[in-house]
C-alpha atoms as a PDB file:
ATOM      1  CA  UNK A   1      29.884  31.194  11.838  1.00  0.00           C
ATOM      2  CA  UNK A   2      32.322  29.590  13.856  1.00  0.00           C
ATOM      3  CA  UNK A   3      36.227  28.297  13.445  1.00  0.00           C
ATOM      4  CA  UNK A   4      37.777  25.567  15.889  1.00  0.00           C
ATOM      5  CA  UNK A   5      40.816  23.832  15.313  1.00  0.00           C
ATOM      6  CA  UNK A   6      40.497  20.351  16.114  1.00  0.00           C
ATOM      7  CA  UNK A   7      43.700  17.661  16.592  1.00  0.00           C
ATOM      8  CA  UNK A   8      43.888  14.981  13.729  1.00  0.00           C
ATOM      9  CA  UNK A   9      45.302  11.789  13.988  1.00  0.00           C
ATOM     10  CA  UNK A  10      46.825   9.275  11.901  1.00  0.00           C
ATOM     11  CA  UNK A  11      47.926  11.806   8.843  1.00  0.00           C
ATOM     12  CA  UNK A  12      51.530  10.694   8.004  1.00  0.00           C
ATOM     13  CA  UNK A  13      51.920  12.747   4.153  1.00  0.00           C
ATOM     14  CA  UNK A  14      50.290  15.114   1.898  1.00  0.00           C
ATOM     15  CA  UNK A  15      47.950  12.524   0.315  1.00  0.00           C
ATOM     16  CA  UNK A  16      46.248  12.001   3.980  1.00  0.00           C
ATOM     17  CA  UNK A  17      46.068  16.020   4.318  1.00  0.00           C
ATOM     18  CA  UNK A  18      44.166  16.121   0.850  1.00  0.00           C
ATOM     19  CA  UNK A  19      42.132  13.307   1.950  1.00  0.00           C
ATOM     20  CA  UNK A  20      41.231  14.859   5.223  1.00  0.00           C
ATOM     21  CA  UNK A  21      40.922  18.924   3.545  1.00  0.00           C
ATOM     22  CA  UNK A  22      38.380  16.704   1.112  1.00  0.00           C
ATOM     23  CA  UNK A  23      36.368  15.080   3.684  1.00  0.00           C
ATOM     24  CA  UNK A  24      35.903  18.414   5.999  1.00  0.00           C
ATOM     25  CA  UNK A  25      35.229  20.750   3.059  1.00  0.00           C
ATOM     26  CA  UNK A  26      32.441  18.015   1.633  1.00  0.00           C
ATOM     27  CA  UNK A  27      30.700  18.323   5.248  1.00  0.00           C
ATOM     28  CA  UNK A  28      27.836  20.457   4.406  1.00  0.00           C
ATOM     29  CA  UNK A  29      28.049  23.901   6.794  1.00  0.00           C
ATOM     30  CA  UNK A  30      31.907  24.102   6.359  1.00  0.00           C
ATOM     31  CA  UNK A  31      32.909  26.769   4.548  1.00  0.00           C
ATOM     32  CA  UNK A  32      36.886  26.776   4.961  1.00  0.00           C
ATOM     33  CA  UNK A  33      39.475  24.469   5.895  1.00  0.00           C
ATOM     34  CA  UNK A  34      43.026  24.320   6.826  1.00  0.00           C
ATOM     35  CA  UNK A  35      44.786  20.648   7.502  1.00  0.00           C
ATOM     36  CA  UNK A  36      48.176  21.337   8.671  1.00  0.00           C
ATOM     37  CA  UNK A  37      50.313  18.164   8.772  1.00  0.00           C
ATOM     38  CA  UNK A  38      52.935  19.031  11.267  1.00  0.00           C
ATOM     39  CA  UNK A  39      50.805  20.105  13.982  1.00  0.00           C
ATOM     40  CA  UNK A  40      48.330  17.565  13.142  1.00  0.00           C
ATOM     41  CA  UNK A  41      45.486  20.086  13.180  1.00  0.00           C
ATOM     42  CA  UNK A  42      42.381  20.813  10.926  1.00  0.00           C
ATOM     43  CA  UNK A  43      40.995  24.441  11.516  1.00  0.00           C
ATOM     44  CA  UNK A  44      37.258  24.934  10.117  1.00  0.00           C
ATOM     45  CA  UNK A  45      35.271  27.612  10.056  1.00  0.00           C
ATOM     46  CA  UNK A  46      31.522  26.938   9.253  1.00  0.00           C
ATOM     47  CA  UNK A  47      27.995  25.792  10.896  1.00  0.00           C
ATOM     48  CA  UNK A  48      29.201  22.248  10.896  1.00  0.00           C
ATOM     49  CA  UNK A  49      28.863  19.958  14.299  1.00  0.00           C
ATOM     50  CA  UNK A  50      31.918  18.186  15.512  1.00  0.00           C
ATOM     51  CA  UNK A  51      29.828  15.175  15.118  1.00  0.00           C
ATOM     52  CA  UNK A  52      29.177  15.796  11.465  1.00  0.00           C
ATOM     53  CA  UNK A  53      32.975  16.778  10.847  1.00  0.00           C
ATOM     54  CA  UNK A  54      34.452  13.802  12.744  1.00  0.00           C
ATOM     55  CA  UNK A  55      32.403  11.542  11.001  1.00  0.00           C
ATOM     56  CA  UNK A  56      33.488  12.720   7.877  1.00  0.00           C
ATOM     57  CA  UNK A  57      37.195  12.155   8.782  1.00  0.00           C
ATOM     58  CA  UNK A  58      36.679   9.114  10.102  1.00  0.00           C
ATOM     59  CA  UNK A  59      35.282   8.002   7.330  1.00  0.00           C
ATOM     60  CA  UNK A  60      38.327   9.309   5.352  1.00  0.00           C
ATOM     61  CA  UNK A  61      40.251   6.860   7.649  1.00  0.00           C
ATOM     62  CA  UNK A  62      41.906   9.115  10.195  1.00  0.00           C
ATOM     63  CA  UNK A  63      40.428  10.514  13.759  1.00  0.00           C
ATOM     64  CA  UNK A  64      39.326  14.133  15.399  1.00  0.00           C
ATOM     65  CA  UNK A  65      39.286  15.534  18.609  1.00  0.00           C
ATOM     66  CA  UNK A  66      37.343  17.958  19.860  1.00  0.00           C
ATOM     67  CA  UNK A  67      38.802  21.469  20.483  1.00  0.00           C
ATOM     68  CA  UNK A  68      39.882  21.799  23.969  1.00  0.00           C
END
């Protein structure tokens, strides 16, 4: 199992950090999540691809980065 922490964009409150902590821990392979609004970060720890986790937040309405 791994855990990256990837750069979100476009969270602005607590409702978008719920939306995005949804999104990410309704990707199947993710087994924990983090969404930290001030650092605008998302740390997951799971089997998950980036391309099945960013799709997932970007369907939530906000954008990920991959881990540099």
């Amino acid at each position: 199992m791994n855990t990256h922490t990837y750069r979100v964009t476009g969270m602005t409150c607590g409702g978008c950090v719920r939306h995005v902590d949804k999104a990410l821990r309704n990707t199947p392979g993710v087994t924990e999540v983090a969404v930290d609004l001030t650092s605008g970060t998302a740390k997951v720890t799971g089997t998950a691809s980036f391309g099945a986790l960013s799709a997932a937040v970007a369907e939530a309405g906000y954008q990920m980065t991959e881990p540099a």
